[in-house]
C-alpha atoms as a PDB file:
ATOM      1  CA  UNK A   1    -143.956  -8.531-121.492  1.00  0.00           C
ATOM      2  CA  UNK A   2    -141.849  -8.873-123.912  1.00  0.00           C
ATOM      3  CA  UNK A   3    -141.610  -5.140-124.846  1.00  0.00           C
ATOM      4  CA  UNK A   4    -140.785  -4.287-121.245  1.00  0.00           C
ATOM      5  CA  UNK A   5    -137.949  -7.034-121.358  1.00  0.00           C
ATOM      6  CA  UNK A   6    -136.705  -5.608-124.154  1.00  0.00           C
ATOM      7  CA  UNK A   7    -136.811  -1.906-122.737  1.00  0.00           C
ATOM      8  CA  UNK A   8    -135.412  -2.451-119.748  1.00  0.00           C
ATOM      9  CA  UNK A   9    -132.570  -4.322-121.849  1.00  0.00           C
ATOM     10  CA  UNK A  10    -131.698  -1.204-123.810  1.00  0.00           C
ATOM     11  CA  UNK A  11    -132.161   0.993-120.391  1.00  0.00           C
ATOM     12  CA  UNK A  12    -129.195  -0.952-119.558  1.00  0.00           C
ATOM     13  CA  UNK A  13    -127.157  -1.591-122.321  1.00  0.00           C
ATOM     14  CA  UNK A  14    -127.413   3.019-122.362  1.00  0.00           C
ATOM     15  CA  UNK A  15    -126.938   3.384-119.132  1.00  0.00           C
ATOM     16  CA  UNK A  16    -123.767   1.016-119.241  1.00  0.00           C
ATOM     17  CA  UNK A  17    -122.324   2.431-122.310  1.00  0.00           C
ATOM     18  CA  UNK A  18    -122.283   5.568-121.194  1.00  0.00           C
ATOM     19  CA  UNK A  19    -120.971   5.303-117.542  1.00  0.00           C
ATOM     20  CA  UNK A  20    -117.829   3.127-119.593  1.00  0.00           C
ATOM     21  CA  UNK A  21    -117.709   6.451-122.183  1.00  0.00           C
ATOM     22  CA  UNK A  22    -117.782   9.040-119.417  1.00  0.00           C
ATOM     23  CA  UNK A  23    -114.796   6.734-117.437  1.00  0.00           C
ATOM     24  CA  UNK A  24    -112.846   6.648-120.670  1.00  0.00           C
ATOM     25  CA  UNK A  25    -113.258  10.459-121.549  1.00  0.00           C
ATOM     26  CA  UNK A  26    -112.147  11.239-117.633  1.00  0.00           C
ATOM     27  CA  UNK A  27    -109.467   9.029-117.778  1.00  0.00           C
ATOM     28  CA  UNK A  28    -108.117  10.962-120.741  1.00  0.00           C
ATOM     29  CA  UNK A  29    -108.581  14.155-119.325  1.00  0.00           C
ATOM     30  CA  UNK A  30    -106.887  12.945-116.250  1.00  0.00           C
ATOM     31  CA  UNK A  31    -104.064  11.591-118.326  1.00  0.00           C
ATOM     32  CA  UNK A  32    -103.592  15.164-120.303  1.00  0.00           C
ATOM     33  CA  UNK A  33    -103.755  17.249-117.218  1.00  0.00           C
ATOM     34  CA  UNK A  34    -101.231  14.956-115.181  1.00  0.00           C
ATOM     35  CA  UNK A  35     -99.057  14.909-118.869  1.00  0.00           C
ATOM     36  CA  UNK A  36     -98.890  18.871-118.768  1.00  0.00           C
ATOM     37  CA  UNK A  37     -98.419  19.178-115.415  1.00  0.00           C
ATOM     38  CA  UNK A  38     -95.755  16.736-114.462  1.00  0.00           C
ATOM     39  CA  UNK A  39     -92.158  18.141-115.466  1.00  0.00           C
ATOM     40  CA  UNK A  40     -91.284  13.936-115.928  1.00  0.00           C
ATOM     41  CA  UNK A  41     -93.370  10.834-116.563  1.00  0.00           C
ATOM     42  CA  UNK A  42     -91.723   7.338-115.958  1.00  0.00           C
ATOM     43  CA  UNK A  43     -92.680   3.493-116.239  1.00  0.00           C
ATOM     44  CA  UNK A  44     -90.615   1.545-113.749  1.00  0.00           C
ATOM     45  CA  UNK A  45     -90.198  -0.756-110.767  1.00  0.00           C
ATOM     46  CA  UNK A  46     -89.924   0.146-107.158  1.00  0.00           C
ATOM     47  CA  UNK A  47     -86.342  -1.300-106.081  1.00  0.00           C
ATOM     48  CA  UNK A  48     -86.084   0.450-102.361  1.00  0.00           C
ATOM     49  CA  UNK A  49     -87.553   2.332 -99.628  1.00  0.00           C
ATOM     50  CA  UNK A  50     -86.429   3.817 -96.915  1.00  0.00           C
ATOM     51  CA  UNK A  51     -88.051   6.011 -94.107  1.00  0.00           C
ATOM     52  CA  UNK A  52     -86.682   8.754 -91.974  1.00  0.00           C
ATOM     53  CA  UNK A  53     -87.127  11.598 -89.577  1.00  0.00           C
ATOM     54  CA  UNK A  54     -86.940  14.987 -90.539  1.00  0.00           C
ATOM     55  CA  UNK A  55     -84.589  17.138 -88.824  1.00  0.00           C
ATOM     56  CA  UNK A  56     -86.753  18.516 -85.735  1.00  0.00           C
ATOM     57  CA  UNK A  57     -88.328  14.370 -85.492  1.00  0.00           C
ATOM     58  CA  UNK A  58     -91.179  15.817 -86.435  1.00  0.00           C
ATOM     59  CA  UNK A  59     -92.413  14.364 -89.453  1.00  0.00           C
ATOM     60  CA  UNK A  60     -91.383  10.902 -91.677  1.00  0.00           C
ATOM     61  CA  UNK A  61     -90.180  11.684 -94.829  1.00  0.00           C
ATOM     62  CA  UNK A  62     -90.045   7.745 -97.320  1.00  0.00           C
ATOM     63  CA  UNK A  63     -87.204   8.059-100.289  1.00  0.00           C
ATOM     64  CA  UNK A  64     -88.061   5.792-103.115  1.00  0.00           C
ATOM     65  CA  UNK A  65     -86.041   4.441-105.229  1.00  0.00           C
ATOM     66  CA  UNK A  66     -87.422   3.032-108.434  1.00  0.00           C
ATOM     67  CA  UNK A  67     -85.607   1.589-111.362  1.00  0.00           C
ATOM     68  CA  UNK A  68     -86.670   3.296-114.179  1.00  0.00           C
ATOM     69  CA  UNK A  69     -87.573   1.328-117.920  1.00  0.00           C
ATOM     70  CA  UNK A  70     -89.098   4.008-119.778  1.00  0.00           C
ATOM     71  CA  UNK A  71     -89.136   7.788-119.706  1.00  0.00           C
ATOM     72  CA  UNK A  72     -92.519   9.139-121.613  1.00  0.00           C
ATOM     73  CA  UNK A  73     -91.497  12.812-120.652  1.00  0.00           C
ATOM     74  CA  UNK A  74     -88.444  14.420-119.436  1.00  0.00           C
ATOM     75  CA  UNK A  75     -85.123  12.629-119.606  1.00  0.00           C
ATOM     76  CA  UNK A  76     -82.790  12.586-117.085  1.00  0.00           C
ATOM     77  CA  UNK A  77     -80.708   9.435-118.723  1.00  0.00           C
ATOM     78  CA  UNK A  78     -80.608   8.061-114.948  1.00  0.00           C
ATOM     79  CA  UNK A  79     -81.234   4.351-114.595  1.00  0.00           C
ATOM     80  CA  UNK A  80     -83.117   5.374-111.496  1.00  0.00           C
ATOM     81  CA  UNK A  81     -84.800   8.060-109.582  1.00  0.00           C
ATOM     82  CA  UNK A  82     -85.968   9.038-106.144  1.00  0.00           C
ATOM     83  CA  UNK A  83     -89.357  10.025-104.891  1.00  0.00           C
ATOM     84  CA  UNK A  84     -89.679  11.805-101.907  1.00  0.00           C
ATOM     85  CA  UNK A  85     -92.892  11.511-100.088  1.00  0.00           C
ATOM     86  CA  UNK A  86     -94.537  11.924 -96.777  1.00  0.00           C
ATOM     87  CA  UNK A  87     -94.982   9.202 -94.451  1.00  0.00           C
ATOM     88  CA  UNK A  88     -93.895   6.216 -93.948  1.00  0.00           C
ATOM     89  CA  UNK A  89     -92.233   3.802 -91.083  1.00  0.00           C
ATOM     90  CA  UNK A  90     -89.260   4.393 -89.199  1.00  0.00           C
ATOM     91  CA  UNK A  91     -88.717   1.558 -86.199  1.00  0.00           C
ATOM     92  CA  UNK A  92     -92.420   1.374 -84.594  1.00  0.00           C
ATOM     93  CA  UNK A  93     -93.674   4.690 -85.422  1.00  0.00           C
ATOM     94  CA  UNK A  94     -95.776   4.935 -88.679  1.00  0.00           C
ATOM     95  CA  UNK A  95     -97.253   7.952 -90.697  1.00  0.00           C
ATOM     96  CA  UNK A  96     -99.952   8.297 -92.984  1.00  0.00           C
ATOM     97  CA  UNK A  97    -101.216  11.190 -95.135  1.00  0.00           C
ATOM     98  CA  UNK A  98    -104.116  11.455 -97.041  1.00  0.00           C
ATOM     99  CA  UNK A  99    -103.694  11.589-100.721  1.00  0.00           C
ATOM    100  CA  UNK A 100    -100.139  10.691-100.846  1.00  0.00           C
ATOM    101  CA  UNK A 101     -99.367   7.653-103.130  1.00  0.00           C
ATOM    102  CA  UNK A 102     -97.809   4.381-100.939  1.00  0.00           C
ATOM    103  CA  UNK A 103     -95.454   2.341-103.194  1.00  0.00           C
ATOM    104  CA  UNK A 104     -94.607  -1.148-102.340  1.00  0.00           C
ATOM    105  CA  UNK A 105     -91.129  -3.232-103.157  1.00  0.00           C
ATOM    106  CA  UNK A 106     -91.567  -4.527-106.339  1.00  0.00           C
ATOM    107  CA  UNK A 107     -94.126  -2.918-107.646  1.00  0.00           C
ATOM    108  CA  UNK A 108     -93.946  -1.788-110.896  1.00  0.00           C
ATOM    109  CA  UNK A 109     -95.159   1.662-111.431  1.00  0.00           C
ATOM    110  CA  UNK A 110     -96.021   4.371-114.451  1.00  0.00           C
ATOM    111  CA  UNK A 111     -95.429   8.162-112.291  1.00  0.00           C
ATOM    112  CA  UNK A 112     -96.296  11.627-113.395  1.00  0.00           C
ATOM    113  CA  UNK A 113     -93.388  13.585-111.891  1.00  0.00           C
ATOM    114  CA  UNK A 114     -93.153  17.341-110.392  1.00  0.00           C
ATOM    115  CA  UNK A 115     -89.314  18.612-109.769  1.00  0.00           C
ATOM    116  CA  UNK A 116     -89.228  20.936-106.881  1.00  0.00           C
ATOM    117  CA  UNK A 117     -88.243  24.654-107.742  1.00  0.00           C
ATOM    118  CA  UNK A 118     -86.547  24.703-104.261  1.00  0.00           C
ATOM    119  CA  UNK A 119     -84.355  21.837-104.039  1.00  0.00           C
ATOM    120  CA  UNK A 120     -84.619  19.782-107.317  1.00  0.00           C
ATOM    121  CA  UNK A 121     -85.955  16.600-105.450  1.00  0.00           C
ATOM    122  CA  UNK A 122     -89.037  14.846-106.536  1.00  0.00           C
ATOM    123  CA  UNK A 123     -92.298  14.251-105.882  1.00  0.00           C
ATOM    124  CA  UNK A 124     -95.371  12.702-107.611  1.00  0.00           C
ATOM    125  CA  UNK A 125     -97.372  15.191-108.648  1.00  0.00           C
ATOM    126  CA  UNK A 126    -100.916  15.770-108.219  1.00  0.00           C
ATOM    127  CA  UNK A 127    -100.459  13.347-105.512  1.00  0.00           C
ATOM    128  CA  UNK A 128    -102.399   9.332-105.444  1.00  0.00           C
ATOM    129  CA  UNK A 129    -103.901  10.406-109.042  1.00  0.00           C
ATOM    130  CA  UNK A 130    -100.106  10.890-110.292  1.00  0.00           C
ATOM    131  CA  UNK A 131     -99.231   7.003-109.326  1.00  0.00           C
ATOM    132  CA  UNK A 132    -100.618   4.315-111.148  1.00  0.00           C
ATOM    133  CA  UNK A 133     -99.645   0.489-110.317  1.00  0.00           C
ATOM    134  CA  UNK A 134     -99.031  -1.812-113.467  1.00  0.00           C
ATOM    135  CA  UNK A 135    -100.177  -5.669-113.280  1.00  0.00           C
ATOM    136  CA  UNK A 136     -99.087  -7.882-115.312  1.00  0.00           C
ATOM    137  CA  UNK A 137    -102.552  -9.950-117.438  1.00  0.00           C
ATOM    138  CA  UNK A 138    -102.528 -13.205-116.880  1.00  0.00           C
ATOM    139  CA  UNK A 139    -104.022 -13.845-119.845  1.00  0.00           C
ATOM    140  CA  UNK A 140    -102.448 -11.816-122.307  1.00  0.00           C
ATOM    141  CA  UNK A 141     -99.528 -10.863-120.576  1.00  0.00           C
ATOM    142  CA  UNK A 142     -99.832  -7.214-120.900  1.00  0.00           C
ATOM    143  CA  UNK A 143     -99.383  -4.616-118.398  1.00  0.00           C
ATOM    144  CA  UNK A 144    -102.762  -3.313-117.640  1.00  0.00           C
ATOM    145  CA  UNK A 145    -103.841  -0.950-114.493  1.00  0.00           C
ATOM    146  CA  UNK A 146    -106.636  -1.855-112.120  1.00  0.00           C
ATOM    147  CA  UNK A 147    -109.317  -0.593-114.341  1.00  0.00           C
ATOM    148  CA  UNK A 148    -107.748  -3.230-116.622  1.00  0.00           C
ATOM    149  CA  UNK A 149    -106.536  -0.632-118.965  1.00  0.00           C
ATOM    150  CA  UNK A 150    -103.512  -1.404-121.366  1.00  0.00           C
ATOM    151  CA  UNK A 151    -100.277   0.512-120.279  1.00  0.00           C
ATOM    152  CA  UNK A 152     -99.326   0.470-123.756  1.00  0.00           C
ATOM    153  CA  UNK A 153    -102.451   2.211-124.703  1.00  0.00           C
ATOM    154  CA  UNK A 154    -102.070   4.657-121.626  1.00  0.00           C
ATOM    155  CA  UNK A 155     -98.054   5.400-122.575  1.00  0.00           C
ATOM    156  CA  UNK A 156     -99.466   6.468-126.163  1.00  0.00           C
ATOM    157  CA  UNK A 157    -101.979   8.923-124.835  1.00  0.00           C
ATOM    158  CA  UNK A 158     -99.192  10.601-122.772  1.00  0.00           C
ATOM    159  CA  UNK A 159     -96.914  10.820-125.772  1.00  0.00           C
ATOM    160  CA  UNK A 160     -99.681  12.278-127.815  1.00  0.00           C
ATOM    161  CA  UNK A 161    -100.148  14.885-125.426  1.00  0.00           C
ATOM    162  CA  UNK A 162     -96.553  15.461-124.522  1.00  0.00           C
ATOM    163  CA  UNK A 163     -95.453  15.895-128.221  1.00  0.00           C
ATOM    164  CA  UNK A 164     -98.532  18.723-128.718  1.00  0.00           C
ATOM    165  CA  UNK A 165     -96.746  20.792-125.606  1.00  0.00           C
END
């Protein structure tokens, strides 16, 4: 009995261990593919929103304003940027779109950026995957994500792979 106990133990602790590994090592590759890609990466706090029509009322377009604390790639020296996005509200009509990132007021953000060739507005890029929320740790006081991953640890795997480009 004993033997099994201590099988199924080590079953666990593997099995474990390496679903944590293989979440880490996709994480990073995430993080180095959105790095590449994005043309600007930013830390910051959402400080407005505001939803309209397009011009044929046709589709809602949200602008988002968000007060930037840190660029990690591609300055602009702006105190703040805006994010254009589908969806949104605009009086009682609401629109939704499937992998597009939501923001909320106050929310502080880190966003992997894409600059439109056409117009020069911007967008997050990749999509949901190219927004990640920051919470503040009540224990430690750190920014962490929702995985409970540092921010400072996730701002100095983007610099790594943004000074190797």
């Amino acid at each position: 009995m004993n033997t099994i106990s201590r099988t199924l133990f080590l079953i666990t602790v593997l099995l474990f261990g390496t679903q944590n590994l293989s979440l880490a090592q996709s994480i990073q590759s995430d993080i180095k593919n959105l790095s590449q890609g994005a043309d600007m990466i930013i830390t910051g706090k959402v400080v407005d929103q505001q939803s309209q029509w397009n011009s044929d009322n046709s589709r809602i377009y949200t602008n988002v304003t968000i007060q930037v604390d840190e660029y990690l790639k591609g300055s602009e020296n702006q105190d703040r940027i805006v994010i254009s996005h589908l969806g949104g509200e605009v009086g009682s009509v609401g629109e939704t779109y499937s992998h597009i990132p939501t923001f909320l007021d106050d929310e502080n953000v880190l966003v992997f950026v894409k600059k439109s060739a056409k117009d020069q507005s911007l967008s997050v890029f990749e999509g949901e995957e190219g927004k990640l929320t920051l919470y503040q740790n009540k224990n430690t006081g750190e920014k962490v994500t929702s995985n409970n991953i540092k921010a400072s640890d996730i701002k100095k795997e983007i610099k790594s792979f943004v000074e190797k480009q």
